[in-house]
PDB file of N, CA and C in Angstrom:
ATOM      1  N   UNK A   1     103.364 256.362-137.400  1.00  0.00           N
ATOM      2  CA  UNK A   1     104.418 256.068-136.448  1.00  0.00           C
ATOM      3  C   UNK A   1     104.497 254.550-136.297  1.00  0.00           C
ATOM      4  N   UNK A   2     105.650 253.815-136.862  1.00  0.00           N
ATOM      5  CA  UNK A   2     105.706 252.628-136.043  1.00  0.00           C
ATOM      6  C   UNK A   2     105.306 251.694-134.837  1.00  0.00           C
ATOM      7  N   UNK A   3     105.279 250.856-134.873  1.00  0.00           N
ATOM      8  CA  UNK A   3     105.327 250.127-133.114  1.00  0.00           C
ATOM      9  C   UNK A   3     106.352 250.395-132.197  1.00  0.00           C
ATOM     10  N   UNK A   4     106.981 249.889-132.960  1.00  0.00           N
ATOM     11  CA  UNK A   4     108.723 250.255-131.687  1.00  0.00           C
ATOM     12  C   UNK A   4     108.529 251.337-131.532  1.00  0.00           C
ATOM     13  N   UNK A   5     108.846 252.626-132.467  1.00  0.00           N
ATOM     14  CA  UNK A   5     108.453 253.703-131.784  1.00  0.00           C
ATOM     15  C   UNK A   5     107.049 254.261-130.819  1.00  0.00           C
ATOM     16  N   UNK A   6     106.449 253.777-130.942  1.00  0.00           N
ATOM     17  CA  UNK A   6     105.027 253.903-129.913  1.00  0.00           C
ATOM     18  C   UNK A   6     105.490 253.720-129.033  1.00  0.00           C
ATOM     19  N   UNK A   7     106.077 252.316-128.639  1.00  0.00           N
ATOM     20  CA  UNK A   7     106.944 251.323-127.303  1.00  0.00           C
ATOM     21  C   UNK A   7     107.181 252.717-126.523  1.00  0.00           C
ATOM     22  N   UNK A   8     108.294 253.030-127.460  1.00  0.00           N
ATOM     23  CA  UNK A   8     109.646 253.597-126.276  1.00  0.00           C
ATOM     24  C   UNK A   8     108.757 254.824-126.239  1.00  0.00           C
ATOM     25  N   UNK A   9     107.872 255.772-126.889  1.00  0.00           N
ATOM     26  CA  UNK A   9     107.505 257.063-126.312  1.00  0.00           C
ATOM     27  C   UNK A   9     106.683 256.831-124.979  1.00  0.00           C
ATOM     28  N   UNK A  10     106.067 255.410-125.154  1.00  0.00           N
ATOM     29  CA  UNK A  10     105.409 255.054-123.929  1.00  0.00           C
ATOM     30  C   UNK A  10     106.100 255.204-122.721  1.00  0.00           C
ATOM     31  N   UNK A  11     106.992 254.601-122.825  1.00  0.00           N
ATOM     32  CA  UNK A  11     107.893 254.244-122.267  1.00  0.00           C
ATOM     33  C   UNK A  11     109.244 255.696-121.329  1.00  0.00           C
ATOM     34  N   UNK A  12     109.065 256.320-122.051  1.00  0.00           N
ATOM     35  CA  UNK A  12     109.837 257.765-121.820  1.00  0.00           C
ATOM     36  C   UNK A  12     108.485 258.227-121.193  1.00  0.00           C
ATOM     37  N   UNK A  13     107.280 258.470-121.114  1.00  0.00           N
ATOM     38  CA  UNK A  13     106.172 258.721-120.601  1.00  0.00           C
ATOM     39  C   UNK A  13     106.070 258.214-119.114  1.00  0.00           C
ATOM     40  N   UNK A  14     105.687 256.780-119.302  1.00  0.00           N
ATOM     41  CA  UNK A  14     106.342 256.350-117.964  1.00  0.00           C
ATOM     42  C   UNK A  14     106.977 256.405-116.657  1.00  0.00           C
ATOM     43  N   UNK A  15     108.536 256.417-117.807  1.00  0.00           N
ATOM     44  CA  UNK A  15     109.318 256.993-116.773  1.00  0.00           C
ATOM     45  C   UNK A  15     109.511 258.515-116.114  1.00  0.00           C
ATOM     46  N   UNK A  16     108.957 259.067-117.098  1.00  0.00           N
ATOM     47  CA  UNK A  16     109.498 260.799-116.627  1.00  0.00           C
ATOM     48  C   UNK A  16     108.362 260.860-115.447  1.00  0.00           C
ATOM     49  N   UNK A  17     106.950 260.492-115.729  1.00  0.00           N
ATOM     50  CA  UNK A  17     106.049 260.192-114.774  1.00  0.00           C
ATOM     51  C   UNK A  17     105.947 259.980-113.421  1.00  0.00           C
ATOM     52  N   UNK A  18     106.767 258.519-113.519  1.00  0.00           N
ATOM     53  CA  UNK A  18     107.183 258.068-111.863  1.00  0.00           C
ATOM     54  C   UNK A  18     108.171 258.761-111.569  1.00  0.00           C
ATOM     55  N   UNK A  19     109.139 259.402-112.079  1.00  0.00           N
ATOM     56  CA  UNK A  19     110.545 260.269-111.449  1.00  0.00           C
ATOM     57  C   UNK A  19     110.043 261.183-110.984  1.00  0.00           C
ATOM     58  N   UNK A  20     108.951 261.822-111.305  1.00  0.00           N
ATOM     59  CA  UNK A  20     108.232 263.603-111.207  1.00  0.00           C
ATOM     60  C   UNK A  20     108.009 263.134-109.740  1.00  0.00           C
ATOM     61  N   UNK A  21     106.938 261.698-109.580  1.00  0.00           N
ATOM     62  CA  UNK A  21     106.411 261.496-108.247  1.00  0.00           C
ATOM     63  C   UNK A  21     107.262 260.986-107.626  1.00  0.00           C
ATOM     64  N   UNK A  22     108.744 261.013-107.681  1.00  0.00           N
ATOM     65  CA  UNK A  22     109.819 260.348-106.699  1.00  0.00           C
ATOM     66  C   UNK A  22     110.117 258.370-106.492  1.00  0.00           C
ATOM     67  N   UNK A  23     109.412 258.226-107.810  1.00  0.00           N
ATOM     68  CA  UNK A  23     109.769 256.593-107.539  1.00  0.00           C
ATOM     69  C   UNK A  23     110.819 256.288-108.660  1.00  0.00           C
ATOM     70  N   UNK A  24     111.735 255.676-107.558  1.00  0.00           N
ATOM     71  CA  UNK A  24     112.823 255.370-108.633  1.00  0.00           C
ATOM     72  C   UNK A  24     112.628 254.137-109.532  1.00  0.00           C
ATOM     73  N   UNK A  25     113.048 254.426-111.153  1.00  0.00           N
ATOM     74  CA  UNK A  25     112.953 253.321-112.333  1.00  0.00           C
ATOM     75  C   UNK A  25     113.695 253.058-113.346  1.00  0.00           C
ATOM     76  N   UNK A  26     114.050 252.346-113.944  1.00  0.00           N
ATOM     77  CA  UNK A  26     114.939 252.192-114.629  1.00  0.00           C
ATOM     78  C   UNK A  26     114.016 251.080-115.806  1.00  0.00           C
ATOM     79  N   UNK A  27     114.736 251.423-117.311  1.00  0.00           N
ATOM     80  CA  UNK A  27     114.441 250.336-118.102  1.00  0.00           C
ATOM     81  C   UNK A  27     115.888 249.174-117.809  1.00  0.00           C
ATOM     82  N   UNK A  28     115.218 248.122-117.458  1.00  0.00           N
ATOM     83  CA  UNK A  28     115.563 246.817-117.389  1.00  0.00           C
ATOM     84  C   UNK A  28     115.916 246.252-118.222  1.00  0.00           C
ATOM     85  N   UNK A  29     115.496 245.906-119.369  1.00  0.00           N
ATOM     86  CA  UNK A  29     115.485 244.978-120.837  1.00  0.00           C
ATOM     87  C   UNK A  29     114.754 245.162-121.638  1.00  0.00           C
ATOM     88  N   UNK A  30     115.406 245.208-122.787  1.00  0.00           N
ATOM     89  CA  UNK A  30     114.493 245.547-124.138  1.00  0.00           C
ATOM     90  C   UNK A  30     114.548 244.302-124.852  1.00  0.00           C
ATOM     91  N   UNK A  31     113.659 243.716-125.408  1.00  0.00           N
ATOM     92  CA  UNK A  31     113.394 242.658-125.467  1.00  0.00           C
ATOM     93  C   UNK A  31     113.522 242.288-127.166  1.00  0.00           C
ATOM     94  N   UNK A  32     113.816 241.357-127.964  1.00  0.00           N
ATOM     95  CA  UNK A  32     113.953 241.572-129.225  1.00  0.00           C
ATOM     96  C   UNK A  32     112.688 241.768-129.549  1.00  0.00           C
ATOM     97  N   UNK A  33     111.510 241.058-129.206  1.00  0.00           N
ATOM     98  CA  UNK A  33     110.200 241.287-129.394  1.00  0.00           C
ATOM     99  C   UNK A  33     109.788 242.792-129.460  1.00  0.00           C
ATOM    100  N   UNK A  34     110.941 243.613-128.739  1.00  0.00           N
ATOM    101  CA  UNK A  34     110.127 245.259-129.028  1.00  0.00           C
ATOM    102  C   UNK A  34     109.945 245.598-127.230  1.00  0.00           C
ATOM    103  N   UNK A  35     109.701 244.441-126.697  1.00  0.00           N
ATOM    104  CA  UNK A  35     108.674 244.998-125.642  1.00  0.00           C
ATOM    105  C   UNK A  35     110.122 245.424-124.341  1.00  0.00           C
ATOM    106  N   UNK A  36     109.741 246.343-123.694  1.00  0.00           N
ATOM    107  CA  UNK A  36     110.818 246.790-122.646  1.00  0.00           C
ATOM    108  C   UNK A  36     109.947 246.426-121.254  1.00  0.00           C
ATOM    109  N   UNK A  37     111.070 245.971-120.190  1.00  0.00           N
ATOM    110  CA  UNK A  37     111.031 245.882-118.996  1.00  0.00           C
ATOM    111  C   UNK A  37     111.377 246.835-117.973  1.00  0.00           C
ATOM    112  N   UNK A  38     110.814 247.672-117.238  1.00  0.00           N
ATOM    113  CA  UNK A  38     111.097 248.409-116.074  1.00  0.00           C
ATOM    114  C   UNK A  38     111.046 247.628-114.945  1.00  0.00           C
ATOM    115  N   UNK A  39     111.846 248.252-114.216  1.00  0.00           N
ATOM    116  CA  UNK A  39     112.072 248.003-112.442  1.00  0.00           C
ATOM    117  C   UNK A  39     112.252 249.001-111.786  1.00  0.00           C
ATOM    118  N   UNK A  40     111.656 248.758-110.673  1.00  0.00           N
ATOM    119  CA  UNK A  40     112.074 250.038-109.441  1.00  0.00           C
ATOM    120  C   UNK A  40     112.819 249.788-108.352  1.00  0.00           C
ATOM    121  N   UNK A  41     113.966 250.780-107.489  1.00  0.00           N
ATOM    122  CA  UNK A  41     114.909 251.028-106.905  1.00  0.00           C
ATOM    123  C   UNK A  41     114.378 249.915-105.609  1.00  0.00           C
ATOM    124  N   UNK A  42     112.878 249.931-105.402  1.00  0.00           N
ATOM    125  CA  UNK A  42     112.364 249.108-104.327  1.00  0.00           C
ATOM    126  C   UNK A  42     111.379 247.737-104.746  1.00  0.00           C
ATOM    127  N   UNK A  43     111.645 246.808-105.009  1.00  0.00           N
ATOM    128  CA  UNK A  43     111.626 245.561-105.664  1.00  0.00           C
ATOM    129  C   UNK A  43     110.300 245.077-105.625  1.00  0.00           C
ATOM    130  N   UNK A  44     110.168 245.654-104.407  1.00  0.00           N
ATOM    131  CA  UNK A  44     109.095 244.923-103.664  1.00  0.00           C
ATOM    132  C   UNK A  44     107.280 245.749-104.667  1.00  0.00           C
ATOM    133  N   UNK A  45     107.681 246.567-105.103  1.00  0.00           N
ATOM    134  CA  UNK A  45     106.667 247.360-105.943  1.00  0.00           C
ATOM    135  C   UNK A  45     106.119 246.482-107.032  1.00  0.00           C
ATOM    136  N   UNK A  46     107.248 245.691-107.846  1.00  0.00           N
ATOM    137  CA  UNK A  46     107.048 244.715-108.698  1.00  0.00           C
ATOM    138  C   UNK A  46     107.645 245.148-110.209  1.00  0.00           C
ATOM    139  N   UNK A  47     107.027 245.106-111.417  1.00  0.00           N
ATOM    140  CA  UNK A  47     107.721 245.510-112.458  1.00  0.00           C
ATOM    141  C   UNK A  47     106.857 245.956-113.698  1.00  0.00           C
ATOM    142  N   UNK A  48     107.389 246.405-114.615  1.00  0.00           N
ATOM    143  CA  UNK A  48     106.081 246.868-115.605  1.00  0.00           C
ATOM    144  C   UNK A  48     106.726 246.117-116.716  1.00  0.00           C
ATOM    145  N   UNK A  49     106.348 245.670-117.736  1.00  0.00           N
ATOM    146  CA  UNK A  49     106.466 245.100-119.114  1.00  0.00           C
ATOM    147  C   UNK A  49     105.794 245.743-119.869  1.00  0.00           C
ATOM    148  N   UNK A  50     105.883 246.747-120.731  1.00  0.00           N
ATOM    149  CA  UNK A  50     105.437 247.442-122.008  1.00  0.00           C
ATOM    150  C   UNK A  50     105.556 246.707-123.505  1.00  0.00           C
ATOM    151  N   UNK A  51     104.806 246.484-124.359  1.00  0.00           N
ATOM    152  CA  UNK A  51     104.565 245.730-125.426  1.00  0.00           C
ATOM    153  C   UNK A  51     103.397 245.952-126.123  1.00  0.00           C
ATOM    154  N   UNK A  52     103.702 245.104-127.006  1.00  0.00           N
ATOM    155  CA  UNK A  52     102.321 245.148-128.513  1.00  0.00           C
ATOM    156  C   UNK A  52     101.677 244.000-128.267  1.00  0.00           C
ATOM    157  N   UNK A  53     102.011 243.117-127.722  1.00  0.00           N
ATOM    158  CA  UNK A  53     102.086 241.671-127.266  1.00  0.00           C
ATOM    159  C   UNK A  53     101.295 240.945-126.287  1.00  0.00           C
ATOM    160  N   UNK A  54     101.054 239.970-126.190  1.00  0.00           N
ATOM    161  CA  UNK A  54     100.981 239.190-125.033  1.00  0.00           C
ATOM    162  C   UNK A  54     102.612 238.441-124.778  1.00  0.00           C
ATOM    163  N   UNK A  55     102.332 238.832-123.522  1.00  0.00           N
ATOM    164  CA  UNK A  55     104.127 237.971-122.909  1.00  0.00           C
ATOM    165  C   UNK A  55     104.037 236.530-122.943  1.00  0.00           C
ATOM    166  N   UNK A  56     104.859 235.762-122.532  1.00  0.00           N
ATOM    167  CA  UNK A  56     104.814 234.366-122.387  1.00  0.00           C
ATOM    168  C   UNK A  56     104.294 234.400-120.968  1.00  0.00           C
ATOM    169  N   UNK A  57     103.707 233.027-121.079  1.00  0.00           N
ATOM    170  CA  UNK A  57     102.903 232.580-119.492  1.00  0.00           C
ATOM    171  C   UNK A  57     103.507 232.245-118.734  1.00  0.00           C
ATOM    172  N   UNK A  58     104.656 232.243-118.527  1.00  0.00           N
ATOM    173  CA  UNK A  58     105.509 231.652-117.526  1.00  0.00           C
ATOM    174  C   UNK A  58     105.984 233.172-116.782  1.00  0.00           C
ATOM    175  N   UNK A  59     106.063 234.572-117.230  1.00  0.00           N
ATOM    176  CA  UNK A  59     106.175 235.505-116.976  1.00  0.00           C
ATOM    177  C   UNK A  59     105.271 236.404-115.710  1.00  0.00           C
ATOM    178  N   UNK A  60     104.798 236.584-114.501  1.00  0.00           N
ATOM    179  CA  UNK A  60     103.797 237.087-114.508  1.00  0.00           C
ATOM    180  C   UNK A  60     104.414 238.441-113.575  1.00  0.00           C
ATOM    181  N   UNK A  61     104.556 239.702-114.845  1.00  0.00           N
ATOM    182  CA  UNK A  61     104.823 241.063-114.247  1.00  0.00           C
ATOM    183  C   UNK A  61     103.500 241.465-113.916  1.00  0.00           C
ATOM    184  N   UNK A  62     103.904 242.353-112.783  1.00  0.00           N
ATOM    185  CA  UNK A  62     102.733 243.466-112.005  1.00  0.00           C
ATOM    186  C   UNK A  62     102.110 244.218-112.754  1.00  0.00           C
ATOM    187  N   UNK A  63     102.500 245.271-113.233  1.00  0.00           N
ATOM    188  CA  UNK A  63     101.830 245.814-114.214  1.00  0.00           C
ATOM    189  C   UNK A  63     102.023 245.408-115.608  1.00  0.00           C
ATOM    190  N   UNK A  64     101.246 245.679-116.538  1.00  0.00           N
ATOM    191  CA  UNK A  64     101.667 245.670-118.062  1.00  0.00           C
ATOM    192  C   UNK A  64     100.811 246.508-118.808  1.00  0.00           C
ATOM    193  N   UNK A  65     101.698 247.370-119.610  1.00  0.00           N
ATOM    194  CA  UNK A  65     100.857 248.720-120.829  1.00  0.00           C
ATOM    195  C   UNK A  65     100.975 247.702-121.859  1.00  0.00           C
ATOM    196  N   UNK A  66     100.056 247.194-122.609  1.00  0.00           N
ATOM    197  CA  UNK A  66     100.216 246.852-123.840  1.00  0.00           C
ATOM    198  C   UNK A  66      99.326 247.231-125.296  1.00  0.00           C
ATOM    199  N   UNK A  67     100.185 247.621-126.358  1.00  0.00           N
ATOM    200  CA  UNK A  67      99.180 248.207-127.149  1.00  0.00           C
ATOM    201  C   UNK A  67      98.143 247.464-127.809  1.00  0.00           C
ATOM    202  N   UNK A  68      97.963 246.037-127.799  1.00  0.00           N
ATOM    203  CA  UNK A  68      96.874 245.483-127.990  1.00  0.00           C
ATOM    204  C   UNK A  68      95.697 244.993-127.278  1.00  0.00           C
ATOM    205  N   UNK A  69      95.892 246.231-125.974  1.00  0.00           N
ATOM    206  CA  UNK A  69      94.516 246.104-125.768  1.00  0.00           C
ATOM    207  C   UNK A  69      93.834 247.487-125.750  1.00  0.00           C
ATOM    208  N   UNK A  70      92.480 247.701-125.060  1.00  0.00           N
ATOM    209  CA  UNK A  70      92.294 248.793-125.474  1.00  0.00           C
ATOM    210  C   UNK A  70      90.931 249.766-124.440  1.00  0.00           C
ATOM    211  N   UNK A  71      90.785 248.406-122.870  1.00  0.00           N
ATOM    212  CA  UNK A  71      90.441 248.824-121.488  1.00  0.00           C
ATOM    213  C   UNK A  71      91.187 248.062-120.618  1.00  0.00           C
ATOM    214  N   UNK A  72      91.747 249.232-119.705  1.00  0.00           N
ATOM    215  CA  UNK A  72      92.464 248.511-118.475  1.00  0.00           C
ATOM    216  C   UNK A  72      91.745 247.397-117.931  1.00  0.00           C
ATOM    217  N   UNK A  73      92.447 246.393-117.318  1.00  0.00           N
ATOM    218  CA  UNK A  73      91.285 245.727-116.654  1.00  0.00           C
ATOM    219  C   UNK A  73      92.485 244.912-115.223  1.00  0.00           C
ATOM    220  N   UNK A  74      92.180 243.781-114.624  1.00  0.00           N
ATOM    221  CA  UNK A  74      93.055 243.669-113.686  1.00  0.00           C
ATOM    222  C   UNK A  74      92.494 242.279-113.681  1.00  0.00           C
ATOM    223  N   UNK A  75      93.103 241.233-113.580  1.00  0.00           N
ATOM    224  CA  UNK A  75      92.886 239.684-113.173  1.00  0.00           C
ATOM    225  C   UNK A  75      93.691 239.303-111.911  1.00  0.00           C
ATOM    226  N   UNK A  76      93.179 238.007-111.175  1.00  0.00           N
ATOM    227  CA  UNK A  76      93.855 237.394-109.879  1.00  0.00           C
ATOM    228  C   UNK A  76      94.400 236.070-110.802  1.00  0.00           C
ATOM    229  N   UNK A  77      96.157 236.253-110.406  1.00  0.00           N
ATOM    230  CA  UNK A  77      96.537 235.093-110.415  1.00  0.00           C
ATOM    231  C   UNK A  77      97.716 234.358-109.805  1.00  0.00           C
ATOM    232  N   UNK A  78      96.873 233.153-109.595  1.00  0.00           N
ATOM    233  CA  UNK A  78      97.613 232.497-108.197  1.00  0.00           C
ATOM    234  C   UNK A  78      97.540 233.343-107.117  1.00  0.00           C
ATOM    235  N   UNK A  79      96.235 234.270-107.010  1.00  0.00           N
ATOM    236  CA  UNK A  79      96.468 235.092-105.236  1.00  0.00           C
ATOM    237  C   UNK A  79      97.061 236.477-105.982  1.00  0.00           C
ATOM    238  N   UNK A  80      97.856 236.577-106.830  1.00  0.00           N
ATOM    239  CA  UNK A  80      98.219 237.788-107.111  1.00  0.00           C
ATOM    240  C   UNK A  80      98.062 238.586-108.066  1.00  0.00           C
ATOM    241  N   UNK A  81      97.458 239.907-107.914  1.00  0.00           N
ATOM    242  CA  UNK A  81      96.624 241.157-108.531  1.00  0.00           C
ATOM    243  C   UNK A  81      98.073 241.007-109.339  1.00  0.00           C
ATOM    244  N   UNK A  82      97.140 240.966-111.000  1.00  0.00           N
ATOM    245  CA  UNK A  82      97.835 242.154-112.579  1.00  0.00           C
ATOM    246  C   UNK A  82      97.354 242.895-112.877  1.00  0.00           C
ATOM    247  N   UNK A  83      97.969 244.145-113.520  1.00  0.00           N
ATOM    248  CA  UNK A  83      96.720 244.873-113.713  1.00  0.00           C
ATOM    249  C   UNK A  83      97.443 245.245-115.561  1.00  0.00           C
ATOM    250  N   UNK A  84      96.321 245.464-116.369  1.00  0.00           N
ATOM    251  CA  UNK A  84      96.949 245.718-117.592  1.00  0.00           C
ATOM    252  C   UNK A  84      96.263 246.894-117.769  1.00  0.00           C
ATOM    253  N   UNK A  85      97.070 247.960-118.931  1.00  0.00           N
ATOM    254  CA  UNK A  85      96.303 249.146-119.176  1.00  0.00           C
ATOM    255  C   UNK A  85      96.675 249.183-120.650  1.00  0.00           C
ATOM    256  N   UNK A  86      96.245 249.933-121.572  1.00  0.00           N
ATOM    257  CA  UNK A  86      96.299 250.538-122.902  1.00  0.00           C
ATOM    258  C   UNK A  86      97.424 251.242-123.147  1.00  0.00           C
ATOM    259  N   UNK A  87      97.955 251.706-124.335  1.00  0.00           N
ATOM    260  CA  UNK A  87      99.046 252.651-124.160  1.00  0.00           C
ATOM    261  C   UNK A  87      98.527 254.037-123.823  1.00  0.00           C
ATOM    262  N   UNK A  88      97.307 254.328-124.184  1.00  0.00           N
ATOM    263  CA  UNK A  88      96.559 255.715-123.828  1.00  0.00           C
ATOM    264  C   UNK A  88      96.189 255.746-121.837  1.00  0.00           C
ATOM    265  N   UNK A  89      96.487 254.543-121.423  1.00  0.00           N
ATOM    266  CA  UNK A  89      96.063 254.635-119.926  1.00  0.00           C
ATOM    267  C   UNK A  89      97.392 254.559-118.787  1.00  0.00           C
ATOM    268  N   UNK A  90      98.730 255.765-119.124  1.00  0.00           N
ATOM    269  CA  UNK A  90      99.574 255.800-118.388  1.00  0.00           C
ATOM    270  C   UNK A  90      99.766 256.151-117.366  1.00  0.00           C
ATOM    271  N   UNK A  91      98.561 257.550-116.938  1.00  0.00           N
ATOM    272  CA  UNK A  91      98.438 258.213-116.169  1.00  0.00           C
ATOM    273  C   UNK A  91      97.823 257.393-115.079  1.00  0.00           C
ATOM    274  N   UNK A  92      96.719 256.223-115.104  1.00  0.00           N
ATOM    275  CA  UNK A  92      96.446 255.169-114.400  1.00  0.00           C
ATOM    276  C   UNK A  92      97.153 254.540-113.876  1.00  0.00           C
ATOM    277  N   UNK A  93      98.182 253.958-114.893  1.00  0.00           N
ATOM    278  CA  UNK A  93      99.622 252.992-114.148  1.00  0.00           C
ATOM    279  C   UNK A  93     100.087 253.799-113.574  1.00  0.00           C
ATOM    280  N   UNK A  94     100.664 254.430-113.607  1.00  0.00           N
ATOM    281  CA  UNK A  94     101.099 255.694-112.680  1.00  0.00           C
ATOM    282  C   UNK A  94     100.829 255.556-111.493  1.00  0.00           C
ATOM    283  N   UNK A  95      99.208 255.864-111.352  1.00  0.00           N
ATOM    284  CA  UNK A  95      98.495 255.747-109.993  1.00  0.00           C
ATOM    285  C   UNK A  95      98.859 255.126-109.452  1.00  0.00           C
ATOM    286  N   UNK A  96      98.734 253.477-109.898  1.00  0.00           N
ATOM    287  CA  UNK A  96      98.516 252.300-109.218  1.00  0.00           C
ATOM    288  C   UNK A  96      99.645 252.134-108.704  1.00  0.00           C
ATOM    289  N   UNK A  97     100.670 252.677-109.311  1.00  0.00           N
ATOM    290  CA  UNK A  97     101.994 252.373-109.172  1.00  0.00           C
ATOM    291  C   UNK A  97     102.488 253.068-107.858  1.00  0.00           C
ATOM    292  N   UNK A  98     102.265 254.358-107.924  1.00  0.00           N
ATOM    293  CA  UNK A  98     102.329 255.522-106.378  1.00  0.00           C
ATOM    294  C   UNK A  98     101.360 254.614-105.681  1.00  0.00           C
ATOM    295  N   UNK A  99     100.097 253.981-105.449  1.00  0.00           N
ATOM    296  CA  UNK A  99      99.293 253.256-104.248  1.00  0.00           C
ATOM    297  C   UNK A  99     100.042 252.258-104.180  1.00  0.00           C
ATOM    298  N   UNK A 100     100.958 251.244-105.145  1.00  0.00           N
ATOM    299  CA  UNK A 100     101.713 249.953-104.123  1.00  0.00           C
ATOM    300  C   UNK A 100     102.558 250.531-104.224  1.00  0.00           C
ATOM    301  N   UNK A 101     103.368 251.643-103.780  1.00  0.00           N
ATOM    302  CA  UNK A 101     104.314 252.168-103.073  1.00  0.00           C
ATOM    303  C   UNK A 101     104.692 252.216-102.006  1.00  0.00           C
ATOM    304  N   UNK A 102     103.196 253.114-102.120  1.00  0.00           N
ATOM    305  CA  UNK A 102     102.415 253.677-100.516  1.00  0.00           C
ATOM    306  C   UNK A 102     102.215 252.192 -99.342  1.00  0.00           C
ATOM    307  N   UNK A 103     101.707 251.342-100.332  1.00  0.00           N
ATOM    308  CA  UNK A 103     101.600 250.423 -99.212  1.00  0.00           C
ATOM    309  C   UNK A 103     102.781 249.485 -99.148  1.00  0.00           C
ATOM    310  N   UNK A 104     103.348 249.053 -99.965  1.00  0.00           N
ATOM    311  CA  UNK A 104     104.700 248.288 -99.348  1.00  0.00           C
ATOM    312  C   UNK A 104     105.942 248.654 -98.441  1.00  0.00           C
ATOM    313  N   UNK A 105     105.508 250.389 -98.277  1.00  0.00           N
ATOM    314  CA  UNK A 105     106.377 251.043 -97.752  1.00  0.00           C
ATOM    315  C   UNK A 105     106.519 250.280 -96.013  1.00  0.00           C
ATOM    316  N   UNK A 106     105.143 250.124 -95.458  1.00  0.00           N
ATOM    317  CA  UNK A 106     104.403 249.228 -94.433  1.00  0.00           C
ATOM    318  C   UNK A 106     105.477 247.929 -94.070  1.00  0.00           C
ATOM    319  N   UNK A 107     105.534 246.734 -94.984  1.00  0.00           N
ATOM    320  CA  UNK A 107     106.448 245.715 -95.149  1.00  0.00           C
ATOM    321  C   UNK A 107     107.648 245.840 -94.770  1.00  0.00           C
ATOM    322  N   UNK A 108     108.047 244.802 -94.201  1.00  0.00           N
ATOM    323  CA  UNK A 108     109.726 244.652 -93.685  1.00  0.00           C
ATOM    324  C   UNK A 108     110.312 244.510 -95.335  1.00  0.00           C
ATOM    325  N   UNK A 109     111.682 244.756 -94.751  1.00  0.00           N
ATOM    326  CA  UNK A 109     112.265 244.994 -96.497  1.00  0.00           C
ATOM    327  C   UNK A 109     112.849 243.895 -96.501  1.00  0.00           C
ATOM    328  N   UNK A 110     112.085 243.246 -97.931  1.00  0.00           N
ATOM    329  CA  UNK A 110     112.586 241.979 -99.157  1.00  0.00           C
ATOM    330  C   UNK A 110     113.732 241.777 -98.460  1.00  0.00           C
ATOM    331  N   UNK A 111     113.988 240.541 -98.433  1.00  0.00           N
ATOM    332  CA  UNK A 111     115.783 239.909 -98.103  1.00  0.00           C
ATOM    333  C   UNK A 111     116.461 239.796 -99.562  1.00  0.00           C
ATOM    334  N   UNK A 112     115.845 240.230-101.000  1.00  0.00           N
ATOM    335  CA  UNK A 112     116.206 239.779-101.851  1.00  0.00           C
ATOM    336  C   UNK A 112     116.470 241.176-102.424  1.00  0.00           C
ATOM    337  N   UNK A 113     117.464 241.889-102.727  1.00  0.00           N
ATOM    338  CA  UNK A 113     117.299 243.109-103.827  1.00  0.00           C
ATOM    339  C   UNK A 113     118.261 242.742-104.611  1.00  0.00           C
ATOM    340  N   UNK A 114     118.012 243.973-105.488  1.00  0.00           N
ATOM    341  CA  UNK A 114     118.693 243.967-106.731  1.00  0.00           C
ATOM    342  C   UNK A 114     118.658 245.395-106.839  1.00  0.00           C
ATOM    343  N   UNK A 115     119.617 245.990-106.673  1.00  0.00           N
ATOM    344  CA  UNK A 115     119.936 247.722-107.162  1.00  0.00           C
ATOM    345  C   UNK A 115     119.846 247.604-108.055  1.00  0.00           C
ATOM    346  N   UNK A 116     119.899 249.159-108.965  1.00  0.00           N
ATOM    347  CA  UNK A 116     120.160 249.288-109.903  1.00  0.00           C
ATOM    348  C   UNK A 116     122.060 249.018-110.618  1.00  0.00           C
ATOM    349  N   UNK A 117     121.604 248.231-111.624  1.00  0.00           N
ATOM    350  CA  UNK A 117     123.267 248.236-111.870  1.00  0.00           C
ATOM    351  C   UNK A 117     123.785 248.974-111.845  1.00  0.00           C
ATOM    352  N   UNK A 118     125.370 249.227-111.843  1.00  0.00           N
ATOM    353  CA  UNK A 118     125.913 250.617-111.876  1.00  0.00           C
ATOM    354  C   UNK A 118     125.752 250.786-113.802  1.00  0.00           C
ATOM    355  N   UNK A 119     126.164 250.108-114.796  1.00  0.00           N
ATOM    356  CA  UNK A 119     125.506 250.150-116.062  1.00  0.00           C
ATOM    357  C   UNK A 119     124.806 250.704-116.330  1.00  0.00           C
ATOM    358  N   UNK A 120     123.358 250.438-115.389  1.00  0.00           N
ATOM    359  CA  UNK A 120     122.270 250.980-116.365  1.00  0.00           C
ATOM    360  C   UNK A 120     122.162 252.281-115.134  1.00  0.00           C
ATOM    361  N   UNK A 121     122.483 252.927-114.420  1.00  0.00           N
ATOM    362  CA  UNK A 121     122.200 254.385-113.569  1.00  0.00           C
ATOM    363  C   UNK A 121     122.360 255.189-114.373  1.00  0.00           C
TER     364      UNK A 121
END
């Protein structure tokens, strides 16, 4: 099986995942690099980047599945938790993803959103 194709089954994994548990997501951007961007209906959750890759450093998404690694692990930067997982560790992102749900639910809501486009619904 290809890479790209790995990507997007990940990726359809993912998403059917968080929809089952009621969090709304959408793919965002597919990137020429291969790698796709998700977002959720509530901003404040943060975003996932799926890839083969390391992203550029100027980038820093919340979660990231990427297939070149191969144990989740989680770093602090600048103050703020990443957490990366494997493509075999979806069911994890998942998790993590339903616990900052759970807790941003707490938070006054972002002055900043971004719905989903009507495009991509």
């Amino acid at each position: 099986m290809n890479e790209k194709k790995c990507i997007a089954d990940v990726v359809s994994e993912l998403l059917k995942k968080l929809r089952e548990k009621g969090i709304g997501c959408y793919i965002w951007h597919r990137a020429t690099t291969g790698s796709i961007y998700v977002r959720f209906d509530d901003n404040r959750i943060g975003s996932v980047r799926i890839g083969d890759h390391e992203g550029k450093g100027r980038y820093k998404y919340k979660f990231n599945i990427r297939g070149d690694i191969t144990e989740s692990h989680s770093i602090v930067d600048n103050n703020i938790a990443r957490h990366f997982y494997p493509y075999d560790a979806v069911d994890s992102c998942v998790e993590d993803i339903i616990k900052r749900s759970l807790i941003v639910q707490g938070w006054k809501n972002c002055r900043y959103k971004y719905g989903t486009p009507s495009w991509k619904r």
